[in-house]
Protein backbone atom coordinates (compact mmCIF):
# COMPACT_ATOMS: atom_id res chain seq x y z
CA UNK A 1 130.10 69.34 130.21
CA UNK A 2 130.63 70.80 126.79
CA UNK A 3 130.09 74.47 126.23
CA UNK A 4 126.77 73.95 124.33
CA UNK A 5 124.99 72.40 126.88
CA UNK A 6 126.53 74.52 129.67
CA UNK A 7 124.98 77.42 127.51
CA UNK A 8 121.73 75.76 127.12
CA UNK A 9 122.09 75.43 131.18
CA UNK A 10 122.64 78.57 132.08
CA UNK A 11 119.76 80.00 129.73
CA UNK A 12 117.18 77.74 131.13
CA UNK A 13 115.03 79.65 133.09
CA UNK A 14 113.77 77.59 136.47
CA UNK A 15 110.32 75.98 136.22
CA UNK A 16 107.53 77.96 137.56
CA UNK A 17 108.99 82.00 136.57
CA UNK A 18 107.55 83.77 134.12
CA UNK A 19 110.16 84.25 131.39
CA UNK A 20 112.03 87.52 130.98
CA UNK A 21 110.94 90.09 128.67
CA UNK A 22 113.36 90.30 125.85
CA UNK A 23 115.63 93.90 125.96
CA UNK A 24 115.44 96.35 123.58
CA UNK A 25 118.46 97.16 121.35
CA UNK A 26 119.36 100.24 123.47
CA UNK A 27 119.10 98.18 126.96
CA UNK A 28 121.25 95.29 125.38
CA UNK A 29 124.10 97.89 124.96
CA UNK A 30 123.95 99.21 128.00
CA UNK A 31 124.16 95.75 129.98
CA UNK A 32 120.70 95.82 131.66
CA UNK A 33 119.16 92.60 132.78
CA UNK A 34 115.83 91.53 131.28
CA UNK A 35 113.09 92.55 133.98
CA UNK A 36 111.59 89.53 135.26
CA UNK A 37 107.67 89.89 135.21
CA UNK A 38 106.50 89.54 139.06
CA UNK A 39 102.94 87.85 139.39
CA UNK A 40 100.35 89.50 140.75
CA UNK A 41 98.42 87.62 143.10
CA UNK A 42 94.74 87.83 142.85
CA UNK A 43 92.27 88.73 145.25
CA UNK A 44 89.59 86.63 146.14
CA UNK A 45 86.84 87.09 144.77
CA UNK A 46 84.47 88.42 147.32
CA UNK A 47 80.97 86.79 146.98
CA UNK A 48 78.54 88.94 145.61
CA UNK A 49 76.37 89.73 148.16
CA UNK A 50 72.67 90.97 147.12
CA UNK A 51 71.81 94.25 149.46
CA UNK A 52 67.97 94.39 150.18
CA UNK A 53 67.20 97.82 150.60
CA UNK A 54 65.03 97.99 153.37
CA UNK A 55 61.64 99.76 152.08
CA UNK A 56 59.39 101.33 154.83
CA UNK A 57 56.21 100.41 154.33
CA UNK A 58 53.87 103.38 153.39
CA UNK A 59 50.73 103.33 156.40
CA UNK A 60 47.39 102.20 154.99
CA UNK A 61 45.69 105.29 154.65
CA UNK A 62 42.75 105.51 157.05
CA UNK A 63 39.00 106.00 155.68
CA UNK A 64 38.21 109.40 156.81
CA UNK A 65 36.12 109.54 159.97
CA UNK A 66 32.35 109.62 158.94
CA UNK A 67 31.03 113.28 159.61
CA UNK A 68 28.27 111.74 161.31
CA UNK A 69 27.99 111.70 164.80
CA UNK A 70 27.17 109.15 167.05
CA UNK A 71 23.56 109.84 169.01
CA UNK A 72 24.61 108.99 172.64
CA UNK A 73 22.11 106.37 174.06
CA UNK A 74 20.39 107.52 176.74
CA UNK A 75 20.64 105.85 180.01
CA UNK A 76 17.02 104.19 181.04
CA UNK A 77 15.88 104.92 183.64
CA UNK A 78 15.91 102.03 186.31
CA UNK A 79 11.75 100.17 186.71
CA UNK A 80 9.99 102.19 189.52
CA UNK A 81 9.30 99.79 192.59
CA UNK A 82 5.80 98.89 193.18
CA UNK A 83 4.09 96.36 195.59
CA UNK A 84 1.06 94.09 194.68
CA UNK A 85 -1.14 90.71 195.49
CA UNK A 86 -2.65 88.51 193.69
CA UNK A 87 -5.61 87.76 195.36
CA UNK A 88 -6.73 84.01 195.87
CA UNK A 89 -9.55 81.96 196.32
CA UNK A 90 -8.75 78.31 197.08
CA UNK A 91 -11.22 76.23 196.54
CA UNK A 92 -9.47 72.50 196.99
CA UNK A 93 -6.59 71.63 194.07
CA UNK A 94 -7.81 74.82 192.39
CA UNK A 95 -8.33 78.70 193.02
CA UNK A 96 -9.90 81.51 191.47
CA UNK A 97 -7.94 85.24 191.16
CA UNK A 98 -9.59 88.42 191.02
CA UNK A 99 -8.74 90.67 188.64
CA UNK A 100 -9.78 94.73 188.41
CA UNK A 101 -9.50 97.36 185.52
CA UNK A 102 -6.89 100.24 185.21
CA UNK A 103 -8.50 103.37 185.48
CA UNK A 104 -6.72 104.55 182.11
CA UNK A 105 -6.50 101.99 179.68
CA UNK A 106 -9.35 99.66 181.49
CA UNK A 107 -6.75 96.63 180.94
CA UNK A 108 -7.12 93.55 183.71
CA UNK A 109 -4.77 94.14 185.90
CA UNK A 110 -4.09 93.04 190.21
CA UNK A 111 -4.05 95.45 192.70
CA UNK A 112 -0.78 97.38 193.32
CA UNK A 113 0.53 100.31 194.50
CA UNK A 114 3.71 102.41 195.27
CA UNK A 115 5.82 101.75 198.14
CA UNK A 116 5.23 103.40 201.49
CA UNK A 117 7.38 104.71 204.42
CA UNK A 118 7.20 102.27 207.22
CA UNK A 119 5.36 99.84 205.52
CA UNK A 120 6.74 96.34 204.18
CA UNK A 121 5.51 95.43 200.63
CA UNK A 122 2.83 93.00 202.22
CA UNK A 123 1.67 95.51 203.82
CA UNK A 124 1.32 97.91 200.92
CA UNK A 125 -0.56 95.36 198.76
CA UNK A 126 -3.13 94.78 201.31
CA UNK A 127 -4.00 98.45 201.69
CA UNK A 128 -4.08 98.80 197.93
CA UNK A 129 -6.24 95.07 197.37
CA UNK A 130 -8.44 97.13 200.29
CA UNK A 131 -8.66 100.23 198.20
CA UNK A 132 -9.12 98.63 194.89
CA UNK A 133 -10.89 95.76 194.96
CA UNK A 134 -12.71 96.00 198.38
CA UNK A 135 -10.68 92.24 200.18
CA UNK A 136 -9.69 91.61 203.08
CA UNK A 137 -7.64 89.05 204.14
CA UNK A 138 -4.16 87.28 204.87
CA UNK A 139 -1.33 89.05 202.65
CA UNK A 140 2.32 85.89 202.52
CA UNK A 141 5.16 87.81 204.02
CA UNK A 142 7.43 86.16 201.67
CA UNK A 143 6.68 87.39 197.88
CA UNK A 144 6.12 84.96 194.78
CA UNK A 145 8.56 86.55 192.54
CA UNK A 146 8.58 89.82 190.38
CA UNK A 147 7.38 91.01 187.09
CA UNK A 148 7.70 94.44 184.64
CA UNK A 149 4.36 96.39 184.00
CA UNK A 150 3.99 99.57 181.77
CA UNK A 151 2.59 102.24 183.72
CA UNK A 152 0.60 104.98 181.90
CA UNK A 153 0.78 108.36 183.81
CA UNK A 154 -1.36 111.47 183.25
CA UNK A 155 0.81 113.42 181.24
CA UNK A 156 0.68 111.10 178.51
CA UNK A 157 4.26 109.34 179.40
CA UNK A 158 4.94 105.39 180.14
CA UNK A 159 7.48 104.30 182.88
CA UNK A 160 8.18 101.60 183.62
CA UNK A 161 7.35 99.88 186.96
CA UNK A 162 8.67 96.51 188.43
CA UNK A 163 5.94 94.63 190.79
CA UNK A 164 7.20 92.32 193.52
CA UNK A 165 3.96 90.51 194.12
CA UNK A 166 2.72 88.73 197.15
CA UNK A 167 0.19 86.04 197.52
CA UNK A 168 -3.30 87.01 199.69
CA UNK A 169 -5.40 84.80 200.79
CA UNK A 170 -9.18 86.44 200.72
CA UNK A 171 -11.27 85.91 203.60
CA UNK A 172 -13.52 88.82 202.46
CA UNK A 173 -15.04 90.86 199.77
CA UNK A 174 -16.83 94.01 200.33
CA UNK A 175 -19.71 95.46 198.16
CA UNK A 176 -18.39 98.98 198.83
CA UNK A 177 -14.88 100.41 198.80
CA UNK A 178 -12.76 103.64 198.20
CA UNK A 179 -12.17 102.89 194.09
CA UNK A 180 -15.65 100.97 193.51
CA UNK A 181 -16.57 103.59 190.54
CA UNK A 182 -13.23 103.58 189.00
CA UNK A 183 -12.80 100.25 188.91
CA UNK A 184 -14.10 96.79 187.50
CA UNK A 185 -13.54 94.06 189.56
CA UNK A 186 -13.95 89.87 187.98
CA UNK A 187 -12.97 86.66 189.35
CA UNK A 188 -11.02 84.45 187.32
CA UNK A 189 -9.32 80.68 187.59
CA UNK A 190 -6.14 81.26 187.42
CA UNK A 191 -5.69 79.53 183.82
CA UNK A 192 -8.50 82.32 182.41
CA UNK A 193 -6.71 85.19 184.10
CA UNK A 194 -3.40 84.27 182.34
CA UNK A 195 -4.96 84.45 179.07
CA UNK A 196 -6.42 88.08 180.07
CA UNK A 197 -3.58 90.04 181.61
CA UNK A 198 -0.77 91.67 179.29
CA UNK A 199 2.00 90.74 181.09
CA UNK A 200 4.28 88.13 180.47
CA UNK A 201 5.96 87.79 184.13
CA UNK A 202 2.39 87.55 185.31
CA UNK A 203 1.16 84.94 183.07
CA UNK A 204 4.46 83.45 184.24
CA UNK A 205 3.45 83.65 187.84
CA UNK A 206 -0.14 82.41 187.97
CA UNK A 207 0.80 79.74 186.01
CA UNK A 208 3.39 78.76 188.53
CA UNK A 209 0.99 78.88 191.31
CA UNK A 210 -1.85 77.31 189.56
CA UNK A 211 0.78 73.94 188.90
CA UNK A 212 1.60 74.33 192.65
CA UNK A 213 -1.60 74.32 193.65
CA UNK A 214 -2.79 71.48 191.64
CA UNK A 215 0.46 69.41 192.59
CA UNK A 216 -0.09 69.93 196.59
């Protein structure tokens, strides 16, 4: 190999290496070898990852509480019990009722009355259809249902009152009896007495015997 090109050999500098950084005058003399530049090797790049701050919600601020107060409801009181007939006369598929006058508001009304120690509710209504309206007769042990009836006391106040009402069967009518001048007494069919009374659960009931009666 001739001298040149075992020059130009030897100063080749290997594929791949960075190539040596010339030396300065002063290094030359001294004999120093060119420093051969090292490469760096690069980081990864780390993925930028977007941070979400987490931001606490702020509470809805509540309306303030209204400085009125709320009026407790007072408990009603529960319908007082009373016991009462309503008084028949069966004349075939049809039958007449007879009806008497409150003593306060003169309204059409049936005889009833409170309930009474050691007395059953038929019992009760008899005395009081006795007392009332002057009958006698056979009082159903079993009653015909129930209805709700103001009830107008003397002080002025209404209750309530819930009558469980029992069928009677008149055999008699006296001319005189305890109530006779506080009271009107009428008869009725029972289609004319459920256009006269005030009630709704009484309309409701001599209506219901009135179709039984006319079905039988």
């Amino acid at each position: 190999m001739s001298k040149k090109g075992h020059a130009a050999q030897e100063g080749a500098q290997p594929a791949g290496l960075p190539n040596p950084a010339p030396l300065r005058p002063a290094e030359q003399a001294a004999g120093k070898q060119p420093a051969v530049e090292q490469p760096v090797a690069k980081k990864p790049s780390a993925g930028k990852a977007t941070v979400k701050k987490a931001v606490a919600k702020e509470p809805t601020p509540k309306k303030p509480a209204s400085k009125k107060l709320a009026l407790k409801k007072k408990a009603q009181p529960a319908p007082r019990l009373q016991y009462g007939v309503l008084a028949l006369r069966v004349r075939g598929s049809s039958a007449d009722v007879l009806l008497i006058t409150s003593r306060g508001t003169r309204r059409w009304i049936i005889p009833k009355g409170n309930p009474e120690k050691g007395r059953t509710g038929a019992e009760v209504g008899a005395i009081e259809a006795f007392e009332e309206a002057g009958l006698i007769g056979e009082v159903w042990t079993k009653p015909l249902g129930t209805y709700l009836s103001p009830k107008h006391l003397p002080s002025g106040r209404v209750v309530t009152c819930e009558i469980e009402v029992y069928r009677m069967d008149v055999e008699e009518v006296l001319d005189d009896w305890p109530e006779k001048g506080q009271r009107e007494r009428r008869w009725y069919s029972l289609d004319e007495a459920a256009m006269l009374v005030g009630e709704g659960g009484l309309v409701a009931l001599m209506l219901k015997v009135n179709a039984e009666l006319i079905g039988r």
